[in-house]
C-alpha atoms as a PDB file:
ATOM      1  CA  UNK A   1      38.045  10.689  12.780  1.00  0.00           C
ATOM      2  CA  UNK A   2      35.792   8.715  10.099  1.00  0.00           C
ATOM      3  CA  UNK A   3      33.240   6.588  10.868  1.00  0.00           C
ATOM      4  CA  UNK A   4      33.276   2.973  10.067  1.00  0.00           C
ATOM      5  CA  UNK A   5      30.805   1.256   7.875  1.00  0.00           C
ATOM      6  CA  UNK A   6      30.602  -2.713   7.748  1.00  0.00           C
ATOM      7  CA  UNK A   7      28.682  -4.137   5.214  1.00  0.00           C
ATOM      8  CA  UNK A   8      27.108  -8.186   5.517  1.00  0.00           C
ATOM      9  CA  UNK A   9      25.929 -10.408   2.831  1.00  0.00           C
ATOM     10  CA  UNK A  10      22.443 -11.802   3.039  1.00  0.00           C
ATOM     11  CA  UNK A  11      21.705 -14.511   1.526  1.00  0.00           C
ATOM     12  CA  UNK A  12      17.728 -14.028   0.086  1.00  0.00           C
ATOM     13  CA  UNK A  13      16.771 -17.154  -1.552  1.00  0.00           C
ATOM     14  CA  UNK A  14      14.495 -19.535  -0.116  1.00  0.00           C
ATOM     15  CA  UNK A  15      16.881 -22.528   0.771  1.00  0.00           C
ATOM     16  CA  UNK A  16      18.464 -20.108   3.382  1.00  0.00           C
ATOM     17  CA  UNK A  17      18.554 -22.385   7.099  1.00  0.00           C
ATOM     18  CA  UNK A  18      14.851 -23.702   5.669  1.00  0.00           C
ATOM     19  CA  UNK A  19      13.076 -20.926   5.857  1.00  0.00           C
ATOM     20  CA  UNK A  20      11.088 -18.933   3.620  1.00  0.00           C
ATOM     21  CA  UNK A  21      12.069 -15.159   2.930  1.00  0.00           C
ATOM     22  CA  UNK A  22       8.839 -13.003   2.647  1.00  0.00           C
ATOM     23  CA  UNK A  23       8.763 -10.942  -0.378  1.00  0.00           C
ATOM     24  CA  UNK A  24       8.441  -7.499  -0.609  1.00  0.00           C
ATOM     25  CA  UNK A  25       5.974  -7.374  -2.889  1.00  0.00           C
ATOM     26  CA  UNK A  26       3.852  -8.866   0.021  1.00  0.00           C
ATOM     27  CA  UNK A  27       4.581  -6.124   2.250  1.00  0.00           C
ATOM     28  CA  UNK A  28       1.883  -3.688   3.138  1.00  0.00           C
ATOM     29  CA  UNK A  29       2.305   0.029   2.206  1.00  0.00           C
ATOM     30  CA  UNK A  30       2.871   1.945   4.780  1.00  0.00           C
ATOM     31  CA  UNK A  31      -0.426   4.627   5.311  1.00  0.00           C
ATOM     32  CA  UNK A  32       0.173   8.090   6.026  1.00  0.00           C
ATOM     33  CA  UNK A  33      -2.430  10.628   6.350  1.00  0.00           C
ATOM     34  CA  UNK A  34      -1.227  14.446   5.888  1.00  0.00           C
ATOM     35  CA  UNK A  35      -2.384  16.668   8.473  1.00  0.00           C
ATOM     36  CA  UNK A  36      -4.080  19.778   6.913  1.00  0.00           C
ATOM     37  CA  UNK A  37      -4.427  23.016   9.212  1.00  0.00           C
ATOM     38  CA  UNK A  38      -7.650  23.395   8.079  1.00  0.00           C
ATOM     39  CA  UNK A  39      -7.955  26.985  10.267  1.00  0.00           C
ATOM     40  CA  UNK A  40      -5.171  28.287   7.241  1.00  0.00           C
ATOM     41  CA  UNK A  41      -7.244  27.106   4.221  1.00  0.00           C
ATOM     42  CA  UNK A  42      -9.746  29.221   2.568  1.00  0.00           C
ATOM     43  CA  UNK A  43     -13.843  27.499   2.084  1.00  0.00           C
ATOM     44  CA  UNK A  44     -12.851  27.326  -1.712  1.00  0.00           C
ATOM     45  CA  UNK A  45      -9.483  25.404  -0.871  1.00  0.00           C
ATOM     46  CA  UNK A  46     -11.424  23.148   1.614  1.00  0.00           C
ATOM     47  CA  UNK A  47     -14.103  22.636  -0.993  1.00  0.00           C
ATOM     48  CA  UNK A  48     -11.517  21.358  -3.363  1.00  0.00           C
ATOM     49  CA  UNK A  49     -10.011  18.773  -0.998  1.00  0.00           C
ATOM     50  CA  UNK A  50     -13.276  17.664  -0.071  1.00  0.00           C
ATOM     51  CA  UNK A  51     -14.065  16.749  -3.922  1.00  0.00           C
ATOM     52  CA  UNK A  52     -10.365  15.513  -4.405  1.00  0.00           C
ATOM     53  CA  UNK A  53     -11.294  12.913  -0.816  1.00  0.00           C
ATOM     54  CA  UNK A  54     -14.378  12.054  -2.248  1.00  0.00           C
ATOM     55  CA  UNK A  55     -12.344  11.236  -6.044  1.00  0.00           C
ATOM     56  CA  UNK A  56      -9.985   9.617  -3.843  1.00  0.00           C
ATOM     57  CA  UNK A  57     -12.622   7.193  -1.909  1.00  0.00           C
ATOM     58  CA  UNK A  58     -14.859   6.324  -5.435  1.00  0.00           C
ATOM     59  CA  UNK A  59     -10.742   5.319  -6.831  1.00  0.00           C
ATOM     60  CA  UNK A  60     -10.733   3.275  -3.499  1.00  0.00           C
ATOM     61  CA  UNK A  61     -14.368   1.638  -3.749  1.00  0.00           C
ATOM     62  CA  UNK A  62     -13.644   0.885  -7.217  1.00  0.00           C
ATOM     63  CA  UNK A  63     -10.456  -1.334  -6.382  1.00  0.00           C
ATOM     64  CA  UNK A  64     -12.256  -3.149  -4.226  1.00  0.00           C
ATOM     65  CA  UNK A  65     -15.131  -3.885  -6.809  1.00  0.00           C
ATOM     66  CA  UNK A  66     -12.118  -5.144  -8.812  1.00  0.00           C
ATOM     67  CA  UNK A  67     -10.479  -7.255  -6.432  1.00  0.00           C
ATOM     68  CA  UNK A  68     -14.016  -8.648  -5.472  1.00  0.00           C
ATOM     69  CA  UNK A  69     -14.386  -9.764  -9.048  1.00  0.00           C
ATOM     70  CA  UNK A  70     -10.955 -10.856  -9.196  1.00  0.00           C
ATOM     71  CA  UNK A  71     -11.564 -13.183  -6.359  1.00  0.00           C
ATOM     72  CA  UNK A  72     -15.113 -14.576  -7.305  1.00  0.00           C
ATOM     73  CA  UNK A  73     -13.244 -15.280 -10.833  1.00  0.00           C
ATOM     74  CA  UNK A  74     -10.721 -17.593  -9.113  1.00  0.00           C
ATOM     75  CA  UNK A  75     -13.186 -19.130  -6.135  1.00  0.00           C
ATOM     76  CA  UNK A  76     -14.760 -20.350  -9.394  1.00  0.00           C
ATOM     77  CA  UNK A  77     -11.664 -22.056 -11.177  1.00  0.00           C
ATOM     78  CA  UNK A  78     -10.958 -23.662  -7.736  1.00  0.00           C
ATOM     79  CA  UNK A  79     -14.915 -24.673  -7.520  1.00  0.00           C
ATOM     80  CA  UNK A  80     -14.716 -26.716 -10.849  1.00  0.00           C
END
C-alpha cells in the first residue's frame, strides 16, 4: 500500500493576511557542540584540539571586533 503525500502552497510574500513573514536569513544557526570521548584521544590529539578551540575562539573574538566596528560605524551615520 503507498503512502500518500499532499503538498500545500504557501504564499511567502509580505501582503499575506497583513503579516510579515520572517526571513530566513534572520534565523539563528542552530549550535551544536560535538561530544569528544576525551578518555579515547591520545595527549598529542587533545593538544591539537585544544590549539584548534583556541583558533576557533580568536576567529570568534575577532567577529565580534568586526561587528562592534560595524555598529559604531552606523550609530554614527544615525548620530549626524
Amino acid at each position: 500500500m503507498g503512502v500518500g503525500v499532499q503538498l500545500a502552497m504557501v504564499d511567502l510574500s509580505n501582503k499575506s493576511m497583513g503579516r510579515s513573514v520572517m526571513d530566513v536569513d534572520d534565523l539563528e544557526p542552530i549550535k551544536t557542540i560535538e561530544k569528544k570521548d576525551f578518555d579515547r584521544m591520545s595527549i598529542e590529539d587533545l593538544e591539537e584540539y585544544i590549539e584548534d578551540l583556541r583558533n576557533e575562539i580568536k576567529s570568534a573574538e575577532n567577529a565580534i571586533s568586526e561587528k562592534g566596528r560595524a555598529r559604531l560605524g552606523a550609530e554614527a551615520v544615525f548620530k549626524s
